[in-house]
C-alpha atoms as a PDB file:
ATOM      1  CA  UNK A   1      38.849 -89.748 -35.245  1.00  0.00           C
ATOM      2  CA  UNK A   2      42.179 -87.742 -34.429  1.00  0.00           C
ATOM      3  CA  UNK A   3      41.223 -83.891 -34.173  1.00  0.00           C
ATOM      4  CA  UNK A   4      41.455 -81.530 -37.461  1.00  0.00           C
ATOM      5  CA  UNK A   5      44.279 -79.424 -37.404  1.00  0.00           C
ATOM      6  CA  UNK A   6      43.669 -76.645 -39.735  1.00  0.00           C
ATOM      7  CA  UNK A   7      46.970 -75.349 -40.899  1.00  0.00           C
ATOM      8  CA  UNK A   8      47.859 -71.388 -39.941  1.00  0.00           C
ATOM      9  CA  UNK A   9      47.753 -68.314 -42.090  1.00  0.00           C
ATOM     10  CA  UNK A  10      50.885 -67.188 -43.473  1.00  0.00           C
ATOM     11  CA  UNK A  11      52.374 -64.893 -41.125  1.00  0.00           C
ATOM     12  CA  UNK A  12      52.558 -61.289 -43.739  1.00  0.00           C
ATOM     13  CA  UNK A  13      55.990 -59.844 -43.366  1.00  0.00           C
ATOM     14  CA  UNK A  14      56.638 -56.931 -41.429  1.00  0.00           C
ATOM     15  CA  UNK A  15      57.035 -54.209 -43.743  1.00  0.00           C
ATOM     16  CA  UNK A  16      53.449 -55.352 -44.920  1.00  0.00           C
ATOM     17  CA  UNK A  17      51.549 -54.754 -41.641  1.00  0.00           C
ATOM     18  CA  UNK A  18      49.980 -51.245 -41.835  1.00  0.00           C
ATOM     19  CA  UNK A  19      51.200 -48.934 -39.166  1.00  0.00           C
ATOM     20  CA  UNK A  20      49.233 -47.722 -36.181  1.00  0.00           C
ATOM     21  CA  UNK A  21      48.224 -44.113 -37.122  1.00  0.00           C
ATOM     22  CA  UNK A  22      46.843 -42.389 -34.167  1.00  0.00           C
ATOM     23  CA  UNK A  23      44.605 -40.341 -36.146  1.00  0.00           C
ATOM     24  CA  UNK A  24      43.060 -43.254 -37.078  1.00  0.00           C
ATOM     25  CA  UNK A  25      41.786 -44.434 -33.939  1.00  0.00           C
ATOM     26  CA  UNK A  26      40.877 -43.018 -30.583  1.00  0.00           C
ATOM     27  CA  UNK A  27      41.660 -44.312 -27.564  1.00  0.00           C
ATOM     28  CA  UNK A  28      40.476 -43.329 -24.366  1.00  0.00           C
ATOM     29  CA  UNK A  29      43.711 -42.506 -22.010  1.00  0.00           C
ATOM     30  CA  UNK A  30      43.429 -43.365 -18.583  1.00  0.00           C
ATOM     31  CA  UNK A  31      43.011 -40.573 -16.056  1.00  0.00           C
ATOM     32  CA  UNK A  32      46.204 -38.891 -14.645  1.00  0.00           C
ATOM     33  CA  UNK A  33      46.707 -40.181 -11.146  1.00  0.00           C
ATOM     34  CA  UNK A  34      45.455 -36.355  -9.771  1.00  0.00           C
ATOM     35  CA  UNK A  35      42.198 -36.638 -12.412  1.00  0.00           C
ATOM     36  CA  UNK A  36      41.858 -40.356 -10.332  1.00  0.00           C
ATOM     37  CA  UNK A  37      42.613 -38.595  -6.536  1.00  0.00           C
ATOM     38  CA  UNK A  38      40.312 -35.801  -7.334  1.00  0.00           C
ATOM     39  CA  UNK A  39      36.904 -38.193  -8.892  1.00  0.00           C
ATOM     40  CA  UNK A  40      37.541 -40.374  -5.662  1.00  0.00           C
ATOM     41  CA  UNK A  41      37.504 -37.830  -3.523  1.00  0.00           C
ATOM     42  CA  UNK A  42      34.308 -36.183  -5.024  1.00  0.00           C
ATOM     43  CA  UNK A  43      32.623 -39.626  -5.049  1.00  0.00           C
ATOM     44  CA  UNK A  44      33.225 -39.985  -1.182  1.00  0.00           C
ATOM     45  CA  UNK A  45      31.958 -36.542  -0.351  1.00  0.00           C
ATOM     46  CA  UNK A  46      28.398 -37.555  -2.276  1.00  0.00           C
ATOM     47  CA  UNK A  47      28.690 -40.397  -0.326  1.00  0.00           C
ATOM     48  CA  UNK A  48      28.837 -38.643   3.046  1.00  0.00           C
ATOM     49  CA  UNK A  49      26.535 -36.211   2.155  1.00  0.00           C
ATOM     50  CA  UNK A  50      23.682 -38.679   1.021  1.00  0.00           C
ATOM     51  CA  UNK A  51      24.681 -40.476   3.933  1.00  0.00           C
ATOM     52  CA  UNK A  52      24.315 -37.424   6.143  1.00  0.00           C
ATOM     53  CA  UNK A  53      21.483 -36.407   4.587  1.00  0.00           C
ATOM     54  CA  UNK A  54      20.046 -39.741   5.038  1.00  0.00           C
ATOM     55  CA  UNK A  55      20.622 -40.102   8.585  1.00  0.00           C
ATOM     56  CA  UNK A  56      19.282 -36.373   9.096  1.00  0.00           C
ATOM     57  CA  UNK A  57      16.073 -37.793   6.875  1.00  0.00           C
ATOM     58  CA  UNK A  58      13.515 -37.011   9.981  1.00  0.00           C
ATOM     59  CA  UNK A  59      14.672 -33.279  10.680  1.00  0.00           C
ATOM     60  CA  UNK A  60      13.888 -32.679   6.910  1.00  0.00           C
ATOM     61  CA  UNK A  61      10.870 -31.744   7.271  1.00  0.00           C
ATOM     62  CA  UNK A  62      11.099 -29.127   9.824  1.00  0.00           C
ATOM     63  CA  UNK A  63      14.144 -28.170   8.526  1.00  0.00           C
ATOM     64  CA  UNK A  64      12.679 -27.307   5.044  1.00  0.00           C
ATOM     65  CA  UNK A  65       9.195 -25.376   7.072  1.00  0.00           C
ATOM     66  CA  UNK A  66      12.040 -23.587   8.425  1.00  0.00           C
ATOM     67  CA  UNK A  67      13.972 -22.407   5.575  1.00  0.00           C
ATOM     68  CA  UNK A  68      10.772 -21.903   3.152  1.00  0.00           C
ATOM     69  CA  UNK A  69       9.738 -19.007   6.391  1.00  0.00           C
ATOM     70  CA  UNK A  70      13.349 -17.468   6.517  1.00  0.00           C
ATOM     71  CA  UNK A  71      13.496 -17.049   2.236  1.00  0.00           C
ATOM     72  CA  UNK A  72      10.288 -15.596   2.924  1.00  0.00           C
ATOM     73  CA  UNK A  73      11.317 -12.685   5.289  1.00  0.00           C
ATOM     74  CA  UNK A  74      14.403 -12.094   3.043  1.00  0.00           C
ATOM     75  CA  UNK A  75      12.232 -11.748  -0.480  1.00  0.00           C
ATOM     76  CA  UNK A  76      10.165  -9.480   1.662  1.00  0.00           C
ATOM     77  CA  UNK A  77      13.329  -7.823   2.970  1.00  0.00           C
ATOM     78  CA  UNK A  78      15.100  -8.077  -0.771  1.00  0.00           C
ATOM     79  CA  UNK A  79      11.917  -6.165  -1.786  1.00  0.00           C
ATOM     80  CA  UNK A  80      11.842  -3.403   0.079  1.00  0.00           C
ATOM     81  CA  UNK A  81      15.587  -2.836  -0.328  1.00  0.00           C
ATOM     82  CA  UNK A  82      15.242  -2.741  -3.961  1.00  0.00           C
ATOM     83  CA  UNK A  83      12.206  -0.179  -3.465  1.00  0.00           C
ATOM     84  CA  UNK A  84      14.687   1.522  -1.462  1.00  0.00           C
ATOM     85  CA  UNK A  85      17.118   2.284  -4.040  1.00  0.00           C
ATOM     86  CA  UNK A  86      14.806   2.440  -7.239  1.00  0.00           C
ATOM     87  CA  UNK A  87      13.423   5.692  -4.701  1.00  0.00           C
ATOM     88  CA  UNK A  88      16.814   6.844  -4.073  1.00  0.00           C
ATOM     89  CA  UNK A  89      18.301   6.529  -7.683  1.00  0.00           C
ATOM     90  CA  UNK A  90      14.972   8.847  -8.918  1.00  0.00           C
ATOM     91  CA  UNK A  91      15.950  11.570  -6.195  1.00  0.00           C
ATOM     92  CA  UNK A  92      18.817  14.049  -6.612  1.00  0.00           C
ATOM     93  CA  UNK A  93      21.872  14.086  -4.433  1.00  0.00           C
ATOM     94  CA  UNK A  94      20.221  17.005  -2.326  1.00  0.00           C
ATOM     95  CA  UNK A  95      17.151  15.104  -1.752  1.00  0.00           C
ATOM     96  CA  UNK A  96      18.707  12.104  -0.873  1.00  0.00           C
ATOM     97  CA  UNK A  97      20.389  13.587   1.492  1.00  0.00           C
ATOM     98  CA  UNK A  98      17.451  14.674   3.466  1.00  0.00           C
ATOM     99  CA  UNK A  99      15.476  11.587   3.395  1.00  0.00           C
ATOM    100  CA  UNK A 100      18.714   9.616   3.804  1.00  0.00           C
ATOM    101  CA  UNK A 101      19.242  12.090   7.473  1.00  0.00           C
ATOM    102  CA  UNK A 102      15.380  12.046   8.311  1.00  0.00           C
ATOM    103  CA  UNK A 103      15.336   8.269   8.074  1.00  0.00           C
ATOM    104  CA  UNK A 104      18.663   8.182  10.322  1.00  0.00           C
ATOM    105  CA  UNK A 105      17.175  10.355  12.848  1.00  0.00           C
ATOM    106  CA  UNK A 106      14.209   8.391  12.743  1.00  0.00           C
ATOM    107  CA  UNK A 107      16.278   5.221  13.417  1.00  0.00           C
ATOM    108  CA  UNK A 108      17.784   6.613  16.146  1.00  0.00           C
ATOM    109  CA  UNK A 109      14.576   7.858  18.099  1.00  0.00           C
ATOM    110  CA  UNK A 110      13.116   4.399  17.710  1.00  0.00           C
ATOM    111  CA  UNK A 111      16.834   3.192  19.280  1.00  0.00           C
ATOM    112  CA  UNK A 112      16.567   5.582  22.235  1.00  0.00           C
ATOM    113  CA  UNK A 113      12.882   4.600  22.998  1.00  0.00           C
ATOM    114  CA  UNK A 114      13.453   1.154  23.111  1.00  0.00           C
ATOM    115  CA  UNK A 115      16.424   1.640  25.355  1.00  0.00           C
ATOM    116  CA  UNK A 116      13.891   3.400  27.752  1.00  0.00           C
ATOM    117  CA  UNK A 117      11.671   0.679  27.760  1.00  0.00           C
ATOM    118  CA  UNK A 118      13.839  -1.840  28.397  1.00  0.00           C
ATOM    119  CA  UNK A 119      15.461   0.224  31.267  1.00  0.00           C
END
């Protein structure tokens, strides 16, 4: 039995097609070529990193012991910096002055007495 053939639409003319309104639909535009350069180049430096990281994998550990100890001594530090100044900004000029020359001088005494020790 010879295949069924079934006949084709009527082709609509032309001036009956609707046109393409662009408001109508929204099509995602490729990226420009420097959008492309610059996502490559991100994904490859992820890619080394991880890979880095990866490789790195067995210093983690002591890496991270040593990192938690130094943020440590810098809150402490951050701390009594912030002290520091929350005394200062109470005291007037004058006053700050003076404890801002009696701490120098103090600095300076513990300088000259570890220069003596060491000598």
């Amino acid at each position: 039995m010879p295949p069924l053939h079934r006949p084709s639409p009527p082709v609509p003319p032309l001036s009956s097609i609707p046109r393409h309104n662009h408001q109508q639909h929204h099509h995602l535009t490729p990226p420009s070529p420097a959008a492309a350069t610059t996502i490559y180049a991100i994904t490859i430096v992820i890619y080394t990193a991880t890979t880095t990281i990866c490789r790195a994998s067995n210093d983690l550990g002591r890496c991270w012991h040593n990192l938690q100890s130094r943020n440590a001594s810098l809150t402490a530090l951050t701390t009594k910096m912030v002290e520091r100044w929350s005394l200062m900004a109470t005291l007037s000029d004058d006053e700050c002055k003076e404890d801002c020359i009696e701490h120098g001088e103090e600095n300076e005494n513990k300088e000259k007495k570890g220069k003596k020790k060491m000598n």
